[in-house]
Protein backbone atom coordinates (compact mmCIF):
# COMPACT_ATOMS: atom_id res chain seq x y z
CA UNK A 1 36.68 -21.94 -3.28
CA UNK A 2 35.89 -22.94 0.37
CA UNK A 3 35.77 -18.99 1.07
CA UNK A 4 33.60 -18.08 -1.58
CA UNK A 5 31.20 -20.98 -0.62
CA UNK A 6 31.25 -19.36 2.98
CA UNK A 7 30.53 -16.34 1.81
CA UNK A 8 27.96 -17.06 -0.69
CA UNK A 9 26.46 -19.15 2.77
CA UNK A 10 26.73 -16.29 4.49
CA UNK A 11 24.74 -13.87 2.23
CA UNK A 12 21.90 -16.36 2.08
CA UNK A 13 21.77 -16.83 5.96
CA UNK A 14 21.54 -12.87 6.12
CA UNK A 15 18.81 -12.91 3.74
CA UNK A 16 16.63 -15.40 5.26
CA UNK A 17 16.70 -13.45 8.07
CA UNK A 18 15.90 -10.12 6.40
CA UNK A 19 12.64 -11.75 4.94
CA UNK A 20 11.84 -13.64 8.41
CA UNK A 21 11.75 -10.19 9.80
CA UNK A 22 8.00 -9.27 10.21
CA UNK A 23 7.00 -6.12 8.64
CA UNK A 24 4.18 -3.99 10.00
CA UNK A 25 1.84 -2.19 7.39
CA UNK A 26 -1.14 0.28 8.34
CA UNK A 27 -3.13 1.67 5.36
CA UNK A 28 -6.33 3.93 5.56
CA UNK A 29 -8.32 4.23 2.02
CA UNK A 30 -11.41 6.12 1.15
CA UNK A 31 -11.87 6.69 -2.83
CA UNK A 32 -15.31 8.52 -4.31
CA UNK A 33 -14.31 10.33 -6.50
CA UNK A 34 -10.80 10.82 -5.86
CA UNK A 35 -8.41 8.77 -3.93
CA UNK A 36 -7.05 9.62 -0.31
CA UNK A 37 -5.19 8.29 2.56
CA UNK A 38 -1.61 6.94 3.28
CA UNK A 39 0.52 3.66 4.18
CA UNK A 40 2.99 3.56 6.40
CA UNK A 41 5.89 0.74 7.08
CA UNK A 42 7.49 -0.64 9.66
CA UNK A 43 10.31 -3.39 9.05
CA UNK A 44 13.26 -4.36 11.18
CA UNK A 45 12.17 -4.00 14.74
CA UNK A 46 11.37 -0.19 13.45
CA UNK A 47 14.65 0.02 12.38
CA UNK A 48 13.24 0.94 8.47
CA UNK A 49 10.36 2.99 8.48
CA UNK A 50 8.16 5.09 5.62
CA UNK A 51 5.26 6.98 4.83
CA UNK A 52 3.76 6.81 1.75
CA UNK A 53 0.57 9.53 1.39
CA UNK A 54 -1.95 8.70 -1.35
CA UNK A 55 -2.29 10.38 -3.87
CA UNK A 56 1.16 11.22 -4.48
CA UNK A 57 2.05 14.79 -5.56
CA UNK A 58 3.35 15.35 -8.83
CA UNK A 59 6.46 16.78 -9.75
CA UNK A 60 6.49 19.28 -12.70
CA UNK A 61 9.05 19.52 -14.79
CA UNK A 62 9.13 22.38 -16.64
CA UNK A 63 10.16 22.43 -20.50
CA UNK A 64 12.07 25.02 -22.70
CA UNK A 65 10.02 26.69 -24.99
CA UNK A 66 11.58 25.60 -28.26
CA UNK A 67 12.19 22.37 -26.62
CA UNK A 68 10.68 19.22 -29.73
CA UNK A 69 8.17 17.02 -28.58
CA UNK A 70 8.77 13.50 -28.62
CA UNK A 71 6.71 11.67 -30.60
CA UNK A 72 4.43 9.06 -28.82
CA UNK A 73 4.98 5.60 -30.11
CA UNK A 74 1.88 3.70 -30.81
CA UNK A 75 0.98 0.97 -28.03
CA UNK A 76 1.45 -2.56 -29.06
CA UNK A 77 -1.94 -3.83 -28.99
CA UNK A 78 -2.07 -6.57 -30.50
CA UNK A 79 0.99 -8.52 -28.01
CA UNK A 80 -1.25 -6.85 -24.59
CA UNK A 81 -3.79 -8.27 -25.88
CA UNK A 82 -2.44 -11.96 -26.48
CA UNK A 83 -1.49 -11.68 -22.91
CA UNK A 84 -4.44 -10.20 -21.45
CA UNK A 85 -6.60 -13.28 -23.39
CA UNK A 86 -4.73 -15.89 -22.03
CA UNK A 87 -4.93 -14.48 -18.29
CA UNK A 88 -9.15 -14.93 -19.25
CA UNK A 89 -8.46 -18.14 -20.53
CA UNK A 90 -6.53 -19.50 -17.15
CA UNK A 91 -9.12 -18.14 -14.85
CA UNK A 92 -11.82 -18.94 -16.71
CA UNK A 93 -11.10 -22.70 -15.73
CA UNK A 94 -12.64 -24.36 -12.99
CA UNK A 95 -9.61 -26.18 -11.13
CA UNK A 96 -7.69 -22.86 -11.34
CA UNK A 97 -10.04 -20.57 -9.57
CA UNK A 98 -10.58 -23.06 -7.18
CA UNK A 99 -6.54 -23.37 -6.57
CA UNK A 100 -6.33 -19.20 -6.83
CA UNK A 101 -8.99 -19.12 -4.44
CA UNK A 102 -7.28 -21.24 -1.94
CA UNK A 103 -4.25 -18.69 -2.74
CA UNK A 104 -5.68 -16.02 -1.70
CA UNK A 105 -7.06 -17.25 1.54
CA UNK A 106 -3.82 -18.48 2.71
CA UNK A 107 -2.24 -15.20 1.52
CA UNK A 108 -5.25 -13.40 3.98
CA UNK A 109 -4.60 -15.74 6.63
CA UNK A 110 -0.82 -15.07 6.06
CA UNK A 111 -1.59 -11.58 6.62
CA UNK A 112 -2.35 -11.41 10.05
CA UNK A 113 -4.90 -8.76 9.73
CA UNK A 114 -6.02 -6.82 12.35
CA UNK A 115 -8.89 -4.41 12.49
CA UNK A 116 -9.51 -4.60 8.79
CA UNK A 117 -12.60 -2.91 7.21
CA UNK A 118 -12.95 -2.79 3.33
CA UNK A 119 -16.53 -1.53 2.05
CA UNK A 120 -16.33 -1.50 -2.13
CA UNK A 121 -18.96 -0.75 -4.39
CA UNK A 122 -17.81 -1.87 -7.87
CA UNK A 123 -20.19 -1.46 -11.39
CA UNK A 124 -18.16 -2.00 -15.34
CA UNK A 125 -21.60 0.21 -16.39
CA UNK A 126 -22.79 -3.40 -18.06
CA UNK A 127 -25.05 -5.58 -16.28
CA UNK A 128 -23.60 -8.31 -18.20
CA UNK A 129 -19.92 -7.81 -17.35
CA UNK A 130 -20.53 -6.56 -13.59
CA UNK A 131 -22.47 -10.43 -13.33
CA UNK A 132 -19.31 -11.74 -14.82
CA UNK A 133 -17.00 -9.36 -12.41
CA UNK A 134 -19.15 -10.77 -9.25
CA UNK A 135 -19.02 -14.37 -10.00
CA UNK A 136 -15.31 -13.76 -9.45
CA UNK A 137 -15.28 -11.64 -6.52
CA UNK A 138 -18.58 -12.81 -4.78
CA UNK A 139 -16.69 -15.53 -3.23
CA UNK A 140 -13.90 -13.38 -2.13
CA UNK A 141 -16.17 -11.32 0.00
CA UNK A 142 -17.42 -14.40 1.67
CA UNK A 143 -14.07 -15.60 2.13
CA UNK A 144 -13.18 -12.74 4.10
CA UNK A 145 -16.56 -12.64 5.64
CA UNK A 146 -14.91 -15.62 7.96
CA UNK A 147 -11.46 -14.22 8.76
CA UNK A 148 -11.16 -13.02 12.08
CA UNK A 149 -11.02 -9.62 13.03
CA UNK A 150 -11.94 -8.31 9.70
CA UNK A 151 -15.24 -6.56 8.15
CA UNK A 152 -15.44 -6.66 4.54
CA UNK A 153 -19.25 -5.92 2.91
CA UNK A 154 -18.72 -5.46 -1.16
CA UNK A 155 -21.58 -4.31 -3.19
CA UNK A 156 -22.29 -4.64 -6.90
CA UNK A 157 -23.73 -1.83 -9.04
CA UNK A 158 -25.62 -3.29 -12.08
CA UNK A 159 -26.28 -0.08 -13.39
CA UNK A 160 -23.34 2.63 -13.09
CA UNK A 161 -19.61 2.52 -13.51
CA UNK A 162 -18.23 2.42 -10.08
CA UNK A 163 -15.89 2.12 -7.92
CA UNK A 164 -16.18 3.20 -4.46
CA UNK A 165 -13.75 2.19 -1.59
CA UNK A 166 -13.32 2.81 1.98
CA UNK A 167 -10.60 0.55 3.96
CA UNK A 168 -8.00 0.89 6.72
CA UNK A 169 -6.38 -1.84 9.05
CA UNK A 170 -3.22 -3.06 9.99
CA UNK A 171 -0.94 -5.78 8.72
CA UNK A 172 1.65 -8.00 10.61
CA UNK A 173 3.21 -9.30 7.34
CA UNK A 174 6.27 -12.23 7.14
CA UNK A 175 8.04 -11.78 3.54
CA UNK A 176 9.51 -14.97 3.57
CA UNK A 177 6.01 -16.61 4.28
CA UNK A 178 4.79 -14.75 1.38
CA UNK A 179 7.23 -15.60 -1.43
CA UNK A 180 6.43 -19.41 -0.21
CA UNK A 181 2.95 -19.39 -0.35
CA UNK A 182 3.52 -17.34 -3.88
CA UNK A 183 5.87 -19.72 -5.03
CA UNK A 184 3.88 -22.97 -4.36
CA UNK A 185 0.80 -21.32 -5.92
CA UNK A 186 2.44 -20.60 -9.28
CA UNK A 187 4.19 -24.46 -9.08
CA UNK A 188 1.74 -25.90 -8.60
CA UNK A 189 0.65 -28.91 -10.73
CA UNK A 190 -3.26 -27.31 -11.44
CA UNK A 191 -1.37 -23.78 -12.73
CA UNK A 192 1.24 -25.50 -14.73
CA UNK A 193 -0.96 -27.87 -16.64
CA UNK A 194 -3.29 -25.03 -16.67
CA UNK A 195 -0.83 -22.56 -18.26
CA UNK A 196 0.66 -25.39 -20.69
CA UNK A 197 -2.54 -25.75 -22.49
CA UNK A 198 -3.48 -22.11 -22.70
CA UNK A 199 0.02 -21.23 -24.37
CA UNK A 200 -0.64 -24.78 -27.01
CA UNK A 201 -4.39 -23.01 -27.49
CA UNK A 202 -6.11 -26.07 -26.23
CA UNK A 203 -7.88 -24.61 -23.12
């Protein structure tokens, strides 16, 4: 028992470690009308490193000839859409955004960004939803409008469908700090309370 309680120790001091490890991430962006650019990763002291190049190719995969088709199941609407209604109905209430929006700044600040630029130009082709879509995001751009070392400048388009992106930077990124700040955002009192009455259809 004592040896499996060492061991189990042991593990958990390894993996504390692992996540304490920073991990270096530098990204460069730039979407018009199709997407380009690449990540790469840096974790361990450069012991683990990757490239990831955006977009992806694809692989084919070539099929027999008299190979059947599979037939396409039908998407289950109705259960997306139960979810995707209460997600509306948690952000749609005051004390949440204001605790998601404290979220996110400390999960910017966690970031360590340096040399960030992000210019977006977003339009849903509504006027009506795009207002709706900038109420939320308006006062992420200021937030990062104050972070050091970083140039964001997001746009709006009221009349098209959009979505235009240029961005590149470089991350100095803590896991461990992460999955704190993550965890004490979704156990939070305000979240809870707020996710107890959307689920009992009182929000």
């Amino acid at each position: 028992m004592t040896a499996v309680a060492f061991t189990l120790g042991l593990l958990l001091a390894l993996l504390v470690v692992l996540l304490a490890a920073p991990m270096i991430v530098e990204f460069s962006i730039h979407r018009i009308e199709r997407t380009e650019g690449y990540v790469r990763f840096r974790w361990l002291f450069g012991l683990v490193r990757f490239r990831v190049v955006l977009p992806r190719p694809a692989k084919a995969r070539g099929r027999p000839a008299s190979a059947p088709k599979k037939k396409s199941k039908p998407p289950r609407r109705g259960k997306n859409k139960g979810r995707a209604g209460d997600m509306v109905s948690l952000v749609s209430q005051r004390d949440v955004r204001r605790r998601a929006y404290r979220f996110i700044r400390d999960m910017l600040r966690a970031t360590n960004a340096r040399d960030l630029l992000l210019r977006l130009r977003i339009g849903l082709g509504d006027p009506a939803d795009t207002g709706r879509l900038w109420a939320v995001v308006g006062p992420l751009a200021a937030m990062g409008q104050n972070l050091n070392r970083v140039r964001v400048r997001i746009e709006p388009d009221f009349v098209d469908t959009a979505l235009e992106v240029e961005s590149h930077g470089r991350f100095r990124l803590v896991p461990i700090q992460f999955i704190a700040i993550a965890t004490a955002f979704a156990l939070s009192p305000t979240v809870l309370r707020a996710w107890w009455r959307v689920r009992r259809g009182t929000a």
